[in-house]
Protein backbone atom coordinates (compact mmCIF):
# COMPACT_ATOMS: atom_id res chain seq x y z
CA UNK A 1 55.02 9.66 3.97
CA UNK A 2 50.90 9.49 3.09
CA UNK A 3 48.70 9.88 6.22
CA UNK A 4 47.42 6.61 7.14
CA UNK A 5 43.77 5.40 6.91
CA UNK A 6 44.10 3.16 10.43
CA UNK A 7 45.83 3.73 13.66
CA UNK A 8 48.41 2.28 15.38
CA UNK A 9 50.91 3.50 12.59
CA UNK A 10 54.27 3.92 14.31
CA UNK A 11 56.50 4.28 11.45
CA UNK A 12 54.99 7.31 10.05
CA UNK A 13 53.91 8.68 13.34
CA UNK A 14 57.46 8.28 14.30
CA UNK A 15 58.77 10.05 11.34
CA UNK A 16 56.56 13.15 12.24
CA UNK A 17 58.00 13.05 15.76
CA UNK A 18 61.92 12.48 15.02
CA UNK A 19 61.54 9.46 17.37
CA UNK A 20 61.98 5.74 17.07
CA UNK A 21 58.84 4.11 16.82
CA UNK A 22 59.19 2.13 20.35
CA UNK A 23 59.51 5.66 21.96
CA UNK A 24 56.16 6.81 21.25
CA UNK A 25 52.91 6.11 23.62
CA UNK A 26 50.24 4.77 21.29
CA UNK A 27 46.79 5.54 21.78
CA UNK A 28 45.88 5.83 18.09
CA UNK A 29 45.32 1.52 17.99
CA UNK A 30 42.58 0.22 20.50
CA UNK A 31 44.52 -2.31 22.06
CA UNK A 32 44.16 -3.65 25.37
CA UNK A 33 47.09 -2.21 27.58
CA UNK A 34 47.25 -4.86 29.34
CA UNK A 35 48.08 -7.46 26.96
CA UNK A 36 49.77 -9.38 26.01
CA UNK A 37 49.41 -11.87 28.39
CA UNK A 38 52.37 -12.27 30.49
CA UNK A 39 53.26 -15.69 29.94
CA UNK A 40 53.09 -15.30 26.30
CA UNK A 41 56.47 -14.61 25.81
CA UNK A 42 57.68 -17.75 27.22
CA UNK A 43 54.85 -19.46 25.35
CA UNK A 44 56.51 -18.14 21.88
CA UNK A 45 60.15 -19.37 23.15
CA UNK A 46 58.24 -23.38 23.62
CA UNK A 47 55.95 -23.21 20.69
CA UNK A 48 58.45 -21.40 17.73
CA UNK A 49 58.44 -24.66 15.96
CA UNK A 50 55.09 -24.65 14.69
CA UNK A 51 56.96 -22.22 12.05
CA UNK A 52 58.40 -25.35 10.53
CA UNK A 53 54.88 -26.97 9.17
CA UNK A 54 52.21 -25.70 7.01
CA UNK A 55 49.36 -25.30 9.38
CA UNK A 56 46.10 -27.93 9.27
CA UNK A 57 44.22 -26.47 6.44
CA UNK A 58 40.82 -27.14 8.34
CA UNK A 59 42.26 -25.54 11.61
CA UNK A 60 40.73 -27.95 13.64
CA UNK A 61 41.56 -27.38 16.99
CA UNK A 62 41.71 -24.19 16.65
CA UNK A 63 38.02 -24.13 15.86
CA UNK A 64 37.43 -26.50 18.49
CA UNK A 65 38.58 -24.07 20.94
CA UNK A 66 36.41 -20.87 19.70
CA UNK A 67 33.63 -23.29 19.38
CA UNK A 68 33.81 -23.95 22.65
CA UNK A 69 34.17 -20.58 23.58
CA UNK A 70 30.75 -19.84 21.71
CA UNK A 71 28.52 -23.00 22.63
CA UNK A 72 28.32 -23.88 19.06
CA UNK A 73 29.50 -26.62 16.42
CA UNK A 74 32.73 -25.89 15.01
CA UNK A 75 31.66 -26.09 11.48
CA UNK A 76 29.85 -22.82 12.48
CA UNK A 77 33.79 -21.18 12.82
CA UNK A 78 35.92 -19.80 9.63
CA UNK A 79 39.44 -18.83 11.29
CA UNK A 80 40.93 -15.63 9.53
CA UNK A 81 44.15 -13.66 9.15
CA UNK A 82 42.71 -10.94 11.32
CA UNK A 83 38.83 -9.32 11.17
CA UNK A 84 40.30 -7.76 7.76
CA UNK A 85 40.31 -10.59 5.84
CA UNK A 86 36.96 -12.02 6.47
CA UNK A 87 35.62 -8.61 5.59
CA UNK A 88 37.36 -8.86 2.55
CA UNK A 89 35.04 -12.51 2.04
CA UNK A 90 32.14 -10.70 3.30
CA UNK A 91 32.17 -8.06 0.77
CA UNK A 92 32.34 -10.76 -2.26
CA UNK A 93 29.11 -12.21 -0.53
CA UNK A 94 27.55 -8.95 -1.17
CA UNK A 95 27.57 -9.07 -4.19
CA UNK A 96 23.99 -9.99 -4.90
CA UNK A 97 22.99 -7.31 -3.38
CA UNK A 98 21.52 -4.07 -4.78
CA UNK A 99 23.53 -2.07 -1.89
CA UNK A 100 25.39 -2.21 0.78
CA UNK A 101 24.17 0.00 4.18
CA UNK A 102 27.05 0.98 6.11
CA UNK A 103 26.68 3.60 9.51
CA UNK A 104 28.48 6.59 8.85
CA UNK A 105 31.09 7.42 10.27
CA UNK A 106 32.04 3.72 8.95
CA UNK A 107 35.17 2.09 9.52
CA UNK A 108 37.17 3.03 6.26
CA UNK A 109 38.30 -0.84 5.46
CA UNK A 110 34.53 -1.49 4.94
CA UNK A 111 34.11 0.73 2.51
CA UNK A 112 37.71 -0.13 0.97
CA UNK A 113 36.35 -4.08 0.85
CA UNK A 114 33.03 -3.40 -0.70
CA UNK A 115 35.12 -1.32 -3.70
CA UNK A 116 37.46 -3.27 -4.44
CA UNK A 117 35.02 -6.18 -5.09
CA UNK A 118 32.37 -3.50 -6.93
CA UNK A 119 29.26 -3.85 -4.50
CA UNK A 120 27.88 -0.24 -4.02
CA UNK A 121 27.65 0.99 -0.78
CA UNK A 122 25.71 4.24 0.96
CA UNK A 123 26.64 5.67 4.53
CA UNK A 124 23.78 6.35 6.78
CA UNK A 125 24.65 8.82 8.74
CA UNK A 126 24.46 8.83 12.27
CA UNK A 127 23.43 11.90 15.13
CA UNK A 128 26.84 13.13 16.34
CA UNK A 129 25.31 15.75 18.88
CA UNK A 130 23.66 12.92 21.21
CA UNK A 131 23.54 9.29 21.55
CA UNK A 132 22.26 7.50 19.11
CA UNK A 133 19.41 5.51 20.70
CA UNK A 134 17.91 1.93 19.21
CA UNK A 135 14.85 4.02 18.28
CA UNK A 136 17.19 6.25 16.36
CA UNK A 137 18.93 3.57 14.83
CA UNK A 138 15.24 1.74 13.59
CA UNK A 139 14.37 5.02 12.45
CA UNK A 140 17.55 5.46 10.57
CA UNK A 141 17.06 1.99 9.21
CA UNK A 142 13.49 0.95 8.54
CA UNK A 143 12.97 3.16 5.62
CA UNK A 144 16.20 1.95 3.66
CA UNK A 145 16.06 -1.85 4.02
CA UNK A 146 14.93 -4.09 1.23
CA UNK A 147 14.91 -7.68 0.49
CA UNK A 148 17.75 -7.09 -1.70
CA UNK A 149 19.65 -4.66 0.98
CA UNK A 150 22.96 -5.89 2.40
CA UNK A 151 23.86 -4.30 6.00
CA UNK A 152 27.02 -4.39 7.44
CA UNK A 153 27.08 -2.86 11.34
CA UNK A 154 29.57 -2.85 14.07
CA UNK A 155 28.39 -3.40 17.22
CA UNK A 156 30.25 -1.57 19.62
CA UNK A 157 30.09 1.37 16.88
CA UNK A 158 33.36 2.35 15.68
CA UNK A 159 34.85 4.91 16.13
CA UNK A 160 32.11 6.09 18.47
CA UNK A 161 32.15 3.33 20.66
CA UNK A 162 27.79 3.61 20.96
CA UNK A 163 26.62 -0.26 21.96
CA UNK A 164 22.76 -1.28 21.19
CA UNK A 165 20.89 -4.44 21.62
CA UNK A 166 20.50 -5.67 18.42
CA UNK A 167 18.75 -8.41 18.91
CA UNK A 168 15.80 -6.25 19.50
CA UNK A 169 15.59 -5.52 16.07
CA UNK A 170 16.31 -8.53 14.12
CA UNK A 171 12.68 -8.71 12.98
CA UNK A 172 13.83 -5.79 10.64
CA UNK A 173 17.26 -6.51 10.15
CA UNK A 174 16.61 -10.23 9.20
CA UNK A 175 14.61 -8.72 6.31
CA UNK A 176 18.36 -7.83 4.55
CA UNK A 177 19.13 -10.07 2.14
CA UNK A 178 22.96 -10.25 4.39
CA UNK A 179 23.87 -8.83 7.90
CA UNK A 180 27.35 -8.94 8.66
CA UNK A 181 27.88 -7.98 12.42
CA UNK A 182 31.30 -6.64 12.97
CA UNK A 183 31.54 -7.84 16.96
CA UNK A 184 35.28 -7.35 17.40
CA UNK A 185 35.27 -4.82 20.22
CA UNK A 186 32.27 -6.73 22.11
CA UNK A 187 34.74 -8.96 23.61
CA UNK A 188 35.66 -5.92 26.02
CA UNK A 189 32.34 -6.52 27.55
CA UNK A 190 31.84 -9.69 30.04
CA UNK A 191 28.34 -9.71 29.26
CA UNK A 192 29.31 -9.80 25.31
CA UNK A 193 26.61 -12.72 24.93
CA UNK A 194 23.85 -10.68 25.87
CA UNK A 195 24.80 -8.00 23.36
CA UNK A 196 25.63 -10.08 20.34
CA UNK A 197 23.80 -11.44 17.47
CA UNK A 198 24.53 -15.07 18.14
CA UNK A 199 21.49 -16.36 18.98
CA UNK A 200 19.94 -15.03 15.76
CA UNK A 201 22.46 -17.25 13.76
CA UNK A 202 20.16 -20.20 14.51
CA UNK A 203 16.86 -18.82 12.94
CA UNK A 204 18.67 -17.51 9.50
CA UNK A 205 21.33 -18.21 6.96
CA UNK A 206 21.90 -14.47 6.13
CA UNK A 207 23.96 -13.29 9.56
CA UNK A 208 27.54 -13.51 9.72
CA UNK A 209 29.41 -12.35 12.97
CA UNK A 210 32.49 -11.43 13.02
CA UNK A 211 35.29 -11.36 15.67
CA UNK A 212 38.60 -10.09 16.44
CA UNK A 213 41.21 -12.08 18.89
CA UNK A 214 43.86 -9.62 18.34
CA UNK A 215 42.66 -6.46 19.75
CA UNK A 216 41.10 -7.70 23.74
CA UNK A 217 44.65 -9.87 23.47
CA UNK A 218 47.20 -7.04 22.59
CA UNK A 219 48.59 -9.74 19.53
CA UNK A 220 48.00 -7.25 16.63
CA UNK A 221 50.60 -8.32 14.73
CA UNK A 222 49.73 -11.86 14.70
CA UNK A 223 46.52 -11.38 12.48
CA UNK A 224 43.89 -13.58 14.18
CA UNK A 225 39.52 -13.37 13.61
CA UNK A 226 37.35 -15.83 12.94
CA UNK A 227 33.72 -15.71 11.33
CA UNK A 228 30.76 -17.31 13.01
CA UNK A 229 27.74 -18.18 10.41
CA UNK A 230 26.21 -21.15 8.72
CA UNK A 231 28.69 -23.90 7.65
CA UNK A 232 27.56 -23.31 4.10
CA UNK A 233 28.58 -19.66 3.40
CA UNK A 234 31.50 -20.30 5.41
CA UNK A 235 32.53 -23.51 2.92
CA UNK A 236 32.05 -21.14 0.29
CA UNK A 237 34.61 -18.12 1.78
CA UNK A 238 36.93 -21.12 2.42
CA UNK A 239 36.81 -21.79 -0.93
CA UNK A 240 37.42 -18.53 -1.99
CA UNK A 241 40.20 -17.82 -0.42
CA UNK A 242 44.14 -18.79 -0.30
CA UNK A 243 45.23 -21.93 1.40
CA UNK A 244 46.81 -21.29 5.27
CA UNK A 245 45.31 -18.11 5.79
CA UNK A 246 45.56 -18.27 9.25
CA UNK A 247 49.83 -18.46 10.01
CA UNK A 248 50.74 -21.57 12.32
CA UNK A 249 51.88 -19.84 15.50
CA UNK A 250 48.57 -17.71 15.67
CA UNK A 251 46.20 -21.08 15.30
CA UNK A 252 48.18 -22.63 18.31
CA UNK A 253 48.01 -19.46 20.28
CA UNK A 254 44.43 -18.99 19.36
CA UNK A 255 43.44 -21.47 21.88
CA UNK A 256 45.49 -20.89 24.58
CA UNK A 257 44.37 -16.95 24.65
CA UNK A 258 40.27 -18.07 24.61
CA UNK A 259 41.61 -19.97 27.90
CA UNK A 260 43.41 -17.01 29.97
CA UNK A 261 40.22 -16.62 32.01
CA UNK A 262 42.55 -14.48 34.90
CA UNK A 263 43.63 -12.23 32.02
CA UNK A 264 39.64 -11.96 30.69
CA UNK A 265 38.75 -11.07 34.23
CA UNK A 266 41.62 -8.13 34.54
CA UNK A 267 40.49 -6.82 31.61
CA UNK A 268 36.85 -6.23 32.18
CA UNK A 269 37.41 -5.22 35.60
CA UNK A 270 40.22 -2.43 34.87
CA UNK A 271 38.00 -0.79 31.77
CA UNK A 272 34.83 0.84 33.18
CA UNK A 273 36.54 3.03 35.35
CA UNK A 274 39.74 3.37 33.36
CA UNK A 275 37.27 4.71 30.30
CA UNK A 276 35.80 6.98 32.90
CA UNK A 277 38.12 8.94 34.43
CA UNK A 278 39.75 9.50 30.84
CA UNK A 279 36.16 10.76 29.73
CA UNK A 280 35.96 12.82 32.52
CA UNK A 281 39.50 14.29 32.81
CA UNK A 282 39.29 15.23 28.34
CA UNK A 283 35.88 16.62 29.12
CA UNK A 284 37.28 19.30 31.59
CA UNK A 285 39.38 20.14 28.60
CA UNK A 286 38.18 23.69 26.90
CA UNK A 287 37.15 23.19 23.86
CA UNK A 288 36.96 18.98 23.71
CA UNK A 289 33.34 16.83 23.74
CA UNK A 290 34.16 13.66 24.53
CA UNK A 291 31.20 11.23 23.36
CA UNK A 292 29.53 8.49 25.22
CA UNK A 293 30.99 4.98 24.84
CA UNK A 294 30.71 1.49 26.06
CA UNK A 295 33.93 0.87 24.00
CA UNK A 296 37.72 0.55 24.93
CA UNK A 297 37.86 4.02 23.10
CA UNK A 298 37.04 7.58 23.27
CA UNK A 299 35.70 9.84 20.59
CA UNK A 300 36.44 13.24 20.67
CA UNK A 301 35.24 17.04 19.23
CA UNK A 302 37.57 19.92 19.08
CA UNK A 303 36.65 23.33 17.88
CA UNK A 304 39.25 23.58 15.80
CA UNK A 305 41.75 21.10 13.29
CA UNK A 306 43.16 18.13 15.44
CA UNK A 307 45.95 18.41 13.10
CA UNK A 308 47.87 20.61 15.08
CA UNK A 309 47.54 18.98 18.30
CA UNK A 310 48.22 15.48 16.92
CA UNK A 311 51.76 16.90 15.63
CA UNK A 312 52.67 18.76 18.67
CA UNK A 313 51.64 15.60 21.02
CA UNK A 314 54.02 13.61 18.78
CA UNK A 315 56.81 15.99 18.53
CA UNK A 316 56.75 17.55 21.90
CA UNK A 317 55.41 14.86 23.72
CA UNK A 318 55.81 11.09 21.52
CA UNK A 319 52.46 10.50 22.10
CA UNK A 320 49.94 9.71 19.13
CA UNK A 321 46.26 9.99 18.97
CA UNK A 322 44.06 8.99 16.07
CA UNK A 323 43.39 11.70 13.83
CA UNK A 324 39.27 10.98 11.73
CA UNK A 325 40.40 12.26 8.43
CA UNK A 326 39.28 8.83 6.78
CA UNK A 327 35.92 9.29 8.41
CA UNK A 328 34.13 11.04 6.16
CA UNK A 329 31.36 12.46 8.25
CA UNK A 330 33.96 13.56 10.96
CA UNK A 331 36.85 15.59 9.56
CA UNK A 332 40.07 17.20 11.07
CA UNK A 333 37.94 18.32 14.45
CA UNK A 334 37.69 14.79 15.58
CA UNK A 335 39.71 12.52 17.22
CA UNK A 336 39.52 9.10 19.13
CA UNK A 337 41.88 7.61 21.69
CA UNK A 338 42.51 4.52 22.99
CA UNK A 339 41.91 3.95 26.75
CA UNK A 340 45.15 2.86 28.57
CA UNK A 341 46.69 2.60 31.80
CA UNK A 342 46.16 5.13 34.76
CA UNK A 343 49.46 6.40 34.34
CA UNK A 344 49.30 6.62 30.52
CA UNK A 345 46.07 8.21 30.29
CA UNK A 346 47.24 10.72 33.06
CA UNK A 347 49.92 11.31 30.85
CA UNK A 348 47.92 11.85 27.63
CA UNK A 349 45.57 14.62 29.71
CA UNK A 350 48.49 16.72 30.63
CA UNK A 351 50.31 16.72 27.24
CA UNK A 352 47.02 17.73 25.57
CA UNK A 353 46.01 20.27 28.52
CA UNK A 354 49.88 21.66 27.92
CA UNK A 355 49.54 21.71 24.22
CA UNK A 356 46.15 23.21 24.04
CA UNK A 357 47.08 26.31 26.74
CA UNK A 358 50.54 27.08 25.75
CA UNK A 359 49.18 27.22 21.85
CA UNK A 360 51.16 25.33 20.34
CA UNK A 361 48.55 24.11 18.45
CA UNK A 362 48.15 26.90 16.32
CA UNK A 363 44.60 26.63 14.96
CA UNK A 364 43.17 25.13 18.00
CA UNK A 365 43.44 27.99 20.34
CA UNK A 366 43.18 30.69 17.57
């Protein structure tokens, strides 16, 4: 079965471990471990019928509700099956462009969105031995930006997880002919409004944000973004793409998620120190760097090929970590984890600390 480009891939990771794919702990897909909400099963029992009906082509209340959510006119919202999608829409927007800048290491479907459609694309590649600062990242930038320059930035970085006020340099990015902000970890943040691009939206026609509902809500499966930019770019992505993108029963949960304010709150206050004491506890791991992040995820350094280890966890242990193969710039001595419950990440720092000392890893204790 062919390695796969994303995480959260229990059907091949389960065929590596001899396991059924429910019996594995997943921290390959940065998903909020606490999700889904708990009445959302119930919610699914009451609300299966909207399976019957096509879905309101417009979406309106669903883009009433995120509208809300963001202080702004709902014509400024473009619901999508999942961030994916409008990335796909966002790459045929590019396409007066001269290039594409992407931060390397770049998530692999923006590179797999941008060729499909034919828009070149160049990695700029980021410091990996220290934190990339804003001044680093102006200094990475400045010199590469043109009028006819398209820039497409995630903001937390993935898969490093490195966060940066933006806004402070949207006198340079604004000179790109297109931004698109990939926002869809920000959520993880309660002060995500002073980190995002949003108030730049109202000064220029060439920012697109986009967001991801599935990830901070644990409803992967679903498929639910949405796009925040000018009402005319987002007419023209509507009319690009297929009728009913968005399924029925994810635009009626859509709204009832952005509501779960008690479920908002647990998240941001478990994170911070659930991030930290997984940081801390891989870090007194021989042999792992664990890098900075601000993220709901962990990106880590071995001196040797995580290959090893990631088969061992699965097969001794059922647990599966993100290997970076399909980050160029990192390689097999890199991998990231998703931050989970106490118990889980407990559990993660004693199968690696097990595999790592009894050497079952092969390569990475050689």
């Amino acid at each position: 079965m062919t390695r796969p480009n994303h995480g959260g891939n229990l059907r091949w990771a389960a065929s590596l471990a001899g396991a059924s794919p429910t019996d594995l702990l997943d921290f390959s897909a940065s998903l909020n471990p606490l999700g889904p909400p708990s009445w959302l099963a119930n919610w699914l029992q009451q609300h299966y019928t909207q399976l019957i009906a096509y879905p309101d082509p417009q979406y309106r209340q669903l883009r009433e509700a995120i509208a809300k959510h963001h202080h702004c006119d709902p014509n400024w919202i473009l619901p999508g099956n999942g961030a994916a999608e409008l990335l796909t829409w966002a790459a045929h927007d590019f396409a007066d462009c001269r290039e594409v800048l992407l931060l390397g290491p770049a998530f692999r479907d923006y590179e797999r969105a941008l060729t499909a459609v034919g828009v070149p694309w160049r990695r700029l590649a980021l410091p990996l031995d220290r934190p990339a600062t804003l001044a680093i990242l102006q200094n990475l930038l400045e010199p590469e930006i043109r009028a006819d320059t398209g820039l497409l930035i995630n903001n937390p970085h993935n898969p490093t997880g490195w966060l940066w006020p933006l806004r402070e340099l949207w006198p340079l990015l604004q000179r790109c002919r297109l931004v698109i902000a990939d926002e869809a970890f920000l959520d993880f943040r309660p002060d995500a409004a002073d980190w995002s691009l949003e108030p730049c939206l109202a000064e220029s026609r060439s920012l697109v944000i986009v967001r991801s509902l599935t990830k901070f809500y644990s409803v992967a499966g679903l498929r639910l973004g949405y796009a925040i930019a000018h009402p005319d770019r987002l007419d023209r992505w509507q009319q690009w793409r297929d009728p009913w993108s968005v399924n029925g029963l994810a635009a009626a949960l859509g709204p009832e998620l952005l509501a779960d304010r008690a479920f908002q709150a647990a998240t941001w206050n478990w994170l911070p120190a659930a991030r930290s004491a997984l940081a801390n506890g891989l870090a007194t791991i021989p042999g792992l760097r664990v890098l900075p992040s601000q993220a709901n995820f962990l990106l880590v350094q071995a001196e040797h090929s995580v290959l090893p280890l990631q088969e061992c966890l699965l097969q001794q242990h059922r647990i599966l970590i993100r290997d970076c193969l399909s980050f160029a710039e990192l390689g097999d001595r890199w991998f990231r984890v998703a931050v989970r419950s106490e118990a889980e990440n407990q559990q993660l720092l004693q199968a690696i600390a097990t595999v790592l000392t009894d050497g079952r890893a092969g390569s990475m204790t050689a």
